[in-house]
C-alpha atoms as a PDB file:
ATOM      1  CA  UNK A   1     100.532 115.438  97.059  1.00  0.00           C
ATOM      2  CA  UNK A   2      99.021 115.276 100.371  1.00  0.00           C
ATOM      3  CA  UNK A   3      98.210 117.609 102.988  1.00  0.00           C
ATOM      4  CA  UNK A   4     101.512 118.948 103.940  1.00  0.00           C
ATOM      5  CA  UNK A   5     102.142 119.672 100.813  1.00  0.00           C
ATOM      6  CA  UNK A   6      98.491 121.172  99.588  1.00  0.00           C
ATOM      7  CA  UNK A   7      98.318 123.388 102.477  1.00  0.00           C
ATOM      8  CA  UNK A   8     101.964 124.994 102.151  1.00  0.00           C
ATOM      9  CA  UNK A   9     101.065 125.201  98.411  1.00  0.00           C
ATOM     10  CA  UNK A  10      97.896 127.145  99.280  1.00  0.00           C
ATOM     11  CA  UNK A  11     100.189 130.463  99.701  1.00  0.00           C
ATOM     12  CA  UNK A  12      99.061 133.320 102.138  1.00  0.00           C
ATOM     13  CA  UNK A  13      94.948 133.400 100.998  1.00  0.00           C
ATOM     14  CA  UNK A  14      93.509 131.670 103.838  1.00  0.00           C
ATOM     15  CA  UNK A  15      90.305 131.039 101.495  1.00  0.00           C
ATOM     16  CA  UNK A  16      92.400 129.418  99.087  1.00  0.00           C
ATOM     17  CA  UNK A  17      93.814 127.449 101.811  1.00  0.00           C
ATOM     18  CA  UNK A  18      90.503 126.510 103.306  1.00  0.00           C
ATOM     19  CA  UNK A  19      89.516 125.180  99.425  1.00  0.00           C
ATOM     20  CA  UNK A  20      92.565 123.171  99.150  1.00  0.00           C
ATOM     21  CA  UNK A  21      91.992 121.544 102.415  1.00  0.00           C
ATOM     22  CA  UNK A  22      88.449 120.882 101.888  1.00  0.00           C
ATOM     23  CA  UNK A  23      88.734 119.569  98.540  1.00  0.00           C
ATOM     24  CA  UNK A  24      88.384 115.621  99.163  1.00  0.00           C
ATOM     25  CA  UNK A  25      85.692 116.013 101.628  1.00  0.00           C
ATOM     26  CA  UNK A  26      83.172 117.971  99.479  1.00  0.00           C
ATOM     27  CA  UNK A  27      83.605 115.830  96.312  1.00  0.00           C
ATOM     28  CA  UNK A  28      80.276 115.730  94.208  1.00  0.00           C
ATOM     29  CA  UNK A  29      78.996 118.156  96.387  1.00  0.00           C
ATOM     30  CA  UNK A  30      77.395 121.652  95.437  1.00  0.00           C
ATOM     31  CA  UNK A  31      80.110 124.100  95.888  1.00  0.00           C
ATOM     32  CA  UNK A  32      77.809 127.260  95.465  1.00  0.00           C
ATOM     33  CA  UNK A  33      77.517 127.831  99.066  1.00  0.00           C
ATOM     34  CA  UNK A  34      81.254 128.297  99.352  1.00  0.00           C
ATOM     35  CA  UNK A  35      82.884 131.897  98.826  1.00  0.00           C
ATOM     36  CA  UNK A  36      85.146 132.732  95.212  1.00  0.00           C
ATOM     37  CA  UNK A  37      88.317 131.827  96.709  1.00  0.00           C
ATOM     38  CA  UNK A  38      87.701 128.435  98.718  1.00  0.00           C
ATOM     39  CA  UNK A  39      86.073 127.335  95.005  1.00  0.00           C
ATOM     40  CA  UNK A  40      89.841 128.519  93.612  1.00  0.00           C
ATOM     41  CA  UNK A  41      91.296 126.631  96.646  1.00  0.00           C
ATOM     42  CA  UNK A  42      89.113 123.597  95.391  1.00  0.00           C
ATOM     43  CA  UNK A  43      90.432 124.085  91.845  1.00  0.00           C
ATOM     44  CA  UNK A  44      94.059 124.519  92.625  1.00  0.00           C
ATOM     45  CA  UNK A  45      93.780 121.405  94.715  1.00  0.00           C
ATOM     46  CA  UNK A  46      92.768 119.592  91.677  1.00  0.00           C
ATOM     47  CA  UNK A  47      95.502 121.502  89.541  1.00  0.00           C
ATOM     48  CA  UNK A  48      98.220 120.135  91.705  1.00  0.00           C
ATOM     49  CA  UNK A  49      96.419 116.220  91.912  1.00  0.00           C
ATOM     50  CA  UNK A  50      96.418 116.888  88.180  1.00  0.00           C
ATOM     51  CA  UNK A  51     100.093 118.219  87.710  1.00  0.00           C
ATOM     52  CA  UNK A  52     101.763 115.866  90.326  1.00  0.00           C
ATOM     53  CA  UNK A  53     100.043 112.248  88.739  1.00  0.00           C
ATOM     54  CA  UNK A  54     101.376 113.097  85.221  1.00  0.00           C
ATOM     55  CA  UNK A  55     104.771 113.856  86.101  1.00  0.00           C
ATOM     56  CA  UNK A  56     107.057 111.874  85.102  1.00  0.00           C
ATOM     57  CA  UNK A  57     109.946 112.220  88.572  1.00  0.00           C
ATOM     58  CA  UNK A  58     106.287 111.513  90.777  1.00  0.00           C
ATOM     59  CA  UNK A  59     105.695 108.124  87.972  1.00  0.00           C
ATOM     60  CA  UNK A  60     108.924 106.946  88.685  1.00  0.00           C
ATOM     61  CA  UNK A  61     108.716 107.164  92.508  1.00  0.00           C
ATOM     62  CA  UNK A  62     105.198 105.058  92.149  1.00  0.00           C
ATOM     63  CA  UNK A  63     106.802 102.964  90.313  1.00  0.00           C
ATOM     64  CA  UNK A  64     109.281 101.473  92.707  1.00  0.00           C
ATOM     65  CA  UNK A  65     106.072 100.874  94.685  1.00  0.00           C
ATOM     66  CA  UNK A  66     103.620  99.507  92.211  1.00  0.00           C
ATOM     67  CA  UNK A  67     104.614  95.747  92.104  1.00  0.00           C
ATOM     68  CA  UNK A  68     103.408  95.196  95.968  1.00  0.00           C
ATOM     69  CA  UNK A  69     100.702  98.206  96.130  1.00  0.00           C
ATOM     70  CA  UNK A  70      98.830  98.526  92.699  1.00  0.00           C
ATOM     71  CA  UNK A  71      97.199 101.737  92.290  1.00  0.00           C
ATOM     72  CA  UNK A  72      97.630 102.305  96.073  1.00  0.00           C
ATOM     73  CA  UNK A  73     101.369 103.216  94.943  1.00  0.00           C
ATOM     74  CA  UNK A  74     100.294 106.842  93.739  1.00  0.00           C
ATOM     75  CA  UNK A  75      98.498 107.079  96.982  1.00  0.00           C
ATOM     76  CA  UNK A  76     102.125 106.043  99.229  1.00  0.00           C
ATOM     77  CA  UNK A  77     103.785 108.520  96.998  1.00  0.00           C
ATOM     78  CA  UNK A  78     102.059 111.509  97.776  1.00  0.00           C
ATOM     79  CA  UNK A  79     102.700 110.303 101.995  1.00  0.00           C
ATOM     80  CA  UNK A  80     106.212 109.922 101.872  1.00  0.00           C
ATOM     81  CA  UNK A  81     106.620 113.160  99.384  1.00  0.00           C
ATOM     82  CA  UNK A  82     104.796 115.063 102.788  1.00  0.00           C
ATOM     83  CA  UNK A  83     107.241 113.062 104.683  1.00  0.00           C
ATOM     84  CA  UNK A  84     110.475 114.891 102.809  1.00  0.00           C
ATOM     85  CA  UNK A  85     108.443 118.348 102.705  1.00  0.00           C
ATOM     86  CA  UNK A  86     108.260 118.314 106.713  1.00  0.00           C
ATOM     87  CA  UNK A  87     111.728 116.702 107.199  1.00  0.00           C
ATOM     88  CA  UNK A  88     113.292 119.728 104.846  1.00  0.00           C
ATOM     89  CA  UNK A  89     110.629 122.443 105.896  1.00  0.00           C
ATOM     90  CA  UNK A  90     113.049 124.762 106.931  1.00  0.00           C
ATOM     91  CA  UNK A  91     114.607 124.711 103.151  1.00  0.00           C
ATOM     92  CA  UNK A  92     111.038 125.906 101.879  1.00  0.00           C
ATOM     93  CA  UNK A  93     109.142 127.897 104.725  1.00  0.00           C
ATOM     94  CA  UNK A  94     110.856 130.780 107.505  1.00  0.00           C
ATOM     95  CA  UNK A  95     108.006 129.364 109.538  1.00  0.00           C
ATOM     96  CA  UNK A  96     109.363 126.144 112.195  1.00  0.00           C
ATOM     97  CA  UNK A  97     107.625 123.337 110.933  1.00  0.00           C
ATOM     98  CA  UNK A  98     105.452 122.697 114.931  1.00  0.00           C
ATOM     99  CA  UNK A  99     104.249 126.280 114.726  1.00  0.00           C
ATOM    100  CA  UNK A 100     102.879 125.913 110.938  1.00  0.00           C
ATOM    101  CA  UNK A 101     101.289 122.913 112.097  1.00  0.00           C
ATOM    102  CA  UNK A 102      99.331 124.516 115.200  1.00  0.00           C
ATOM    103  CA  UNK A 103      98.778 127.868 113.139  1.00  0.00           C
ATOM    104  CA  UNK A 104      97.056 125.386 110.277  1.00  0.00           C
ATOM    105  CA  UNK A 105      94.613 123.835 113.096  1.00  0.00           C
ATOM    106  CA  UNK A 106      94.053 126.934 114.908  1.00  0.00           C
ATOM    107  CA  UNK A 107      92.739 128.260 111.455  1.00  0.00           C
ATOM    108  CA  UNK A 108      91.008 125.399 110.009  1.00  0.00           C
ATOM    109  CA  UNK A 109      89.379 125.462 113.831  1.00  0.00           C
ATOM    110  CA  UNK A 110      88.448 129.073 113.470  1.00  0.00           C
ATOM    111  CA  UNK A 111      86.363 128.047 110.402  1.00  0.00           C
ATOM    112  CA  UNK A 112      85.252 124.559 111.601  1.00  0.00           C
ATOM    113  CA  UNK A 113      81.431 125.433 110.754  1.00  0.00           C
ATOM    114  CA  UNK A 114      82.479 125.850 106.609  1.00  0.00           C
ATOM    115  CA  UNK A 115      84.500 122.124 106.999  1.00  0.00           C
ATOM    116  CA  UNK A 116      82.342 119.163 105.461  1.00  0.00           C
ATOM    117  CA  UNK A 117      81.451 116.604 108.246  1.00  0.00           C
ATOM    118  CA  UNK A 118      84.645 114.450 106.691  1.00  0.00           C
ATOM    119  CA  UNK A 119      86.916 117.530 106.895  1.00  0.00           C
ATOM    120  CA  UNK A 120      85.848 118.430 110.368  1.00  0.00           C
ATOM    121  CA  UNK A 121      86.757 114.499 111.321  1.00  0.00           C
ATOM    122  CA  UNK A 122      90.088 114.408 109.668  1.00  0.00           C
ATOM    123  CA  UNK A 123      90.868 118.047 111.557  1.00  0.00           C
ATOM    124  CA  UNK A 124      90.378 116.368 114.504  1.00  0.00           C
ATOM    125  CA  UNK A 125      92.493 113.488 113.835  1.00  0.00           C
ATOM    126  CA  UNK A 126      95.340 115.874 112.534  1.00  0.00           C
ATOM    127  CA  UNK A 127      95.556 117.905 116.223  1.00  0.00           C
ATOM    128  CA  UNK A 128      94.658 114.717 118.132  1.00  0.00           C
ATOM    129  CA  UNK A 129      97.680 113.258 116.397  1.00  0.00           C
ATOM    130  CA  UNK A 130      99.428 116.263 115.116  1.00  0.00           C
ATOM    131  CA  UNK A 131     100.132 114.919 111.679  1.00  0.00           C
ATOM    132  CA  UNK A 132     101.616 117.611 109.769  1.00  0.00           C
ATOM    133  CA  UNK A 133     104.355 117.836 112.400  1.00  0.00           C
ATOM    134  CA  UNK A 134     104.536 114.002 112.738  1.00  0.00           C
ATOM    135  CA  UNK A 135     104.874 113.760 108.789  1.00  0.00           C
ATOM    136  CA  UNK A 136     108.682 114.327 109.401  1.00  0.00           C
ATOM    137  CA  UNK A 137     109.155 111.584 111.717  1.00  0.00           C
ATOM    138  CA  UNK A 138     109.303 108.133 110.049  1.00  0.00           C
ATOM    139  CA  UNK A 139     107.237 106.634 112.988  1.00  0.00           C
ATOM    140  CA  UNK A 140     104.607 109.388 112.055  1.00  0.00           C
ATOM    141  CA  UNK A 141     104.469 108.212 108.537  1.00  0.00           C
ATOM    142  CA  UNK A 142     104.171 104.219 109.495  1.00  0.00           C
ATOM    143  CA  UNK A 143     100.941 105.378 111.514  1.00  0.00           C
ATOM    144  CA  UNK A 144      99.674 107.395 108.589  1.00  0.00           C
ATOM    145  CA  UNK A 145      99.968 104.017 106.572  1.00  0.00           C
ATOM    146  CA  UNK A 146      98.714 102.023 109.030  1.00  0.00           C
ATOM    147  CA  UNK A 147      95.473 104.589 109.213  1.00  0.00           C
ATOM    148  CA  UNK A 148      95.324 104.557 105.834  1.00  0.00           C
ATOM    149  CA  UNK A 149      95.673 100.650 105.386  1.00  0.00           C
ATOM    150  CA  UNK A 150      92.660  99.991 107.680  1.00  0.00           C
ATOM    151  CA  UNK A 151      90.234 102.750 106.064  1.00  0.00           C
ATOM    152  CA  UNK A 152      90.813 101.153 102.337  1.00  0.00           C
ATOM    153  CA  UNK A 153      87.828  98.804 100.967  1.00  0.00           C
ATOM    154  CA  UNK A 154      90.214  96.112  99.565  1.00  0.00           C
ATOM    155  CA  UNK A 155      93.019  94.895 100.814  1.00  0.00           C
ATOM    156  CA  UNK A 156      95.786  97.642 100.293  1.00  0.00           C
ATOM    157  CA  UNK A 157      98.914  96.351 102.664  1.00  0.00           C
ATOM    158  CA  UNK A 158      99.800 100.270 102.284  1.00  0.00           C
ATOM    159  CA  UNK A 159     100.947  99.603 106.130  1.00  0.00           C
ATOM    160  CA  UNK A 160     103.968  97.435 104.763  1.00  0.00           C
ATOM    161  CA  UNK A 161     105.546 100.252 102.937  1.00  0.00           C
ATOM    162  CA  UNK A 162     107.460 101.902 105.297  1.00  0.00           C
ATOM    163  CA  UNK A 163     110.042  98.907 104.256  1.00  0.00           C
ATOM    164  CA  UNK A 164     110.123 100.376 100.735  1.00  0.00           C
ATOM    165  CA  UNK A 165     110.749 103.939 102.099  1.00  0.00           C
ATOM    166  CA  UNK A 166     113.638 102.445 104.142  1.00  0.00           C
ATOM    167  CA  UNK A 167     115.129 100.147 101.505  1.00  0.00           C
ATOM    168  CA  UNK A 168     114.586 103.236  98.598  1.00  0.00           C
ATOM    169  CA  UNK A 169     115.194 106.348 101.138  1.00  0.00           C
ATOM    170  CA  UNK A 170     117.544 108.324  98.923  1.00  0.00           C
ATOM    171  CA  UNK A 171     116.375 107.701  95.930  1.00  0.00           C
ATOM    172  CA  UNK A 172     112.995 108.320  97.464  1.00  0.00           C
ATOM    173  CA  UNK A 173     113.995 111.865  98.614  1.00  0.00           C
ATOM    174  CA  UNK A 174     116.229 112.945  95.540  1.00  0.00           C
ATOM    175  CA  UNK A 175     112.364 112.459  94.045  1.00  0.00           C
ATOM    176  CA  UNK A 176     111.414 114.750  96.422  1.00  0.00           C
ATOM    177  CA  UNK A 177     113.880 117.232  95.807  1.00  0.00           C
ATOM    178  CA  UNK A 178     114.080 117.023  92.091  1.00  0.00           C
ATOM    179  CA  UNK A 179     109.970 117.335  91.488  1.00  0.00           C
ATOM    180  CA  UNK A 180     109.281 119.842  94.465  1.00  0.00           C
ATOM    181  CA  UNK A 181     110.839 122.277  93.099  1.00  0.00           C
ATOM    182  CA  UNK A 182     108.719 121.937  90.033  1.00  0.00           C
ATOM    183  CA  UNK A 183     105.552 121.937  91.294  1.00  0.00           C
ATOM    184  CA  UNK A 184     105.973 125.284  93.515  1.00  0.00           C
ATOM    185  CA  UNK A 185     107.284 126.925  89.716  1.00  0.00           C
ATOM    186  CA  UNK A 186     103.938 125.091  88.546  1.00  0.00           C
ATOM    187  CA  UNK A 187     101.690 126.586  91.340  1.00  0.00           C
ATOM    188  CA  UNK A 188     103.012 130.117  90.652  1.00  0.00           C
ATOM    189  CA  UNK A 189     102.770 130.102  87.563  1.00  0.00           C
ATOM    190  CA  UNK A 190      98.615 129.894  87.989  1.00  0.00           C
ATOM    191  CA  UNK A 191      97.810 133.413  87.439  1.00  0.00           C
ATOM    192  CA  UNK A 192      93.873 132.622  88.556  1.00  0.00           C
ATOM    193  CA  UNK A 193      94.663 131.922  91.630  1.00  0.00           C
ATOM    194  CA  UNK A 194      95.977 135.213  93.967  1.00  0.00           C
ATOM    195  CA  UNK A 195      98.317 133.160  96.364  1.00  0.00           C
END
């Protein structure tokens, strides 16, 4: 999943939040410096990574993908599953989708000092382009792809796949809604972690 996804997953424990945000920025790091419940964030983020890349619905999704994209496919999976999260929000959160989104960055501001230096960039680039929100747009997701695309060390084309989420759009989403659903049961079920 991607950050859409880990953050509303992250529950009402702004630590825990904080953790699962922080996650890909701090990996190989010491975590010791970081309070109980941003190390649980870290874990659940890892839990869900975990959860979501041996399920079977998330597989087949990849799959549709994996001919043009190699292992990138996983990656283009977990963007257009934050793409059907923020186009259904209102299904899964009371909360309109533009004021989670400005709520997230105020917070993640409010602690900008305890973000790694990558965290703190990619903050940035979220507000600056207000991603979470734009994740429901399908001109939001092409950019994330593009981004993406041009960051990668070998030659990913991940920019091209916005053709596959046109051409596979429903079967795309019923995905989505089929594995979702799973992975919130999943997340609750993780009695460590006080969501």
């Amino acid at each position: 999943m991607n950050y859409l996804a880990h953050l509303y997953l992250s529950g009402s424990n702004k630590d825990i939040l904080l953790g699962n945000y922080i996650t890909d920025g701090i990996k190989g790091e010491d975590k010791s410096n970081y309070k109980p419940f941003v190390i649980q964030g870290v874990k659940l983020h890892k839990k869900i990574d975990d959860y979501t890349d041996r399920h079977e619905i998330f597989k087949r999704s990849a799959k549709r993908l994996s001919k043009n994209y190699r292992h990138y496919a996983w990656v283009i999976v977990d963007i257009f599953y934050d793409h059907f999260l923020a186009k259904n929000w209102s299904e899964y959160h009371h909360q309109p989708l533009d004021e989670y989104a400005l709520s997230i960055y105020q917070f993640l501001d409010s602690r900008h000092n305890e973000l790694p230096r990558q965290s703190q960039r990619f903050l940035w680039y979220m507000k600056e382009y207000h991603i979470l929100y734009n994740y429901s747009k399908l001109v939001g997701i092409e950019n994330v792809l593009h981004g993406l695309d041009t960051r990668t060390r070998f030659k990913s084309n991940m920019k091209d796949a916005i053709k596959e989420l046109n051409e596979f759009y429903t079967e795309f989403e019923e995905d989505f809604s089929e594995f979702f659903p799973q992975l919130i049961e999943f997340v609750e079920a993780q009695e460590e972690f006080i969501i």
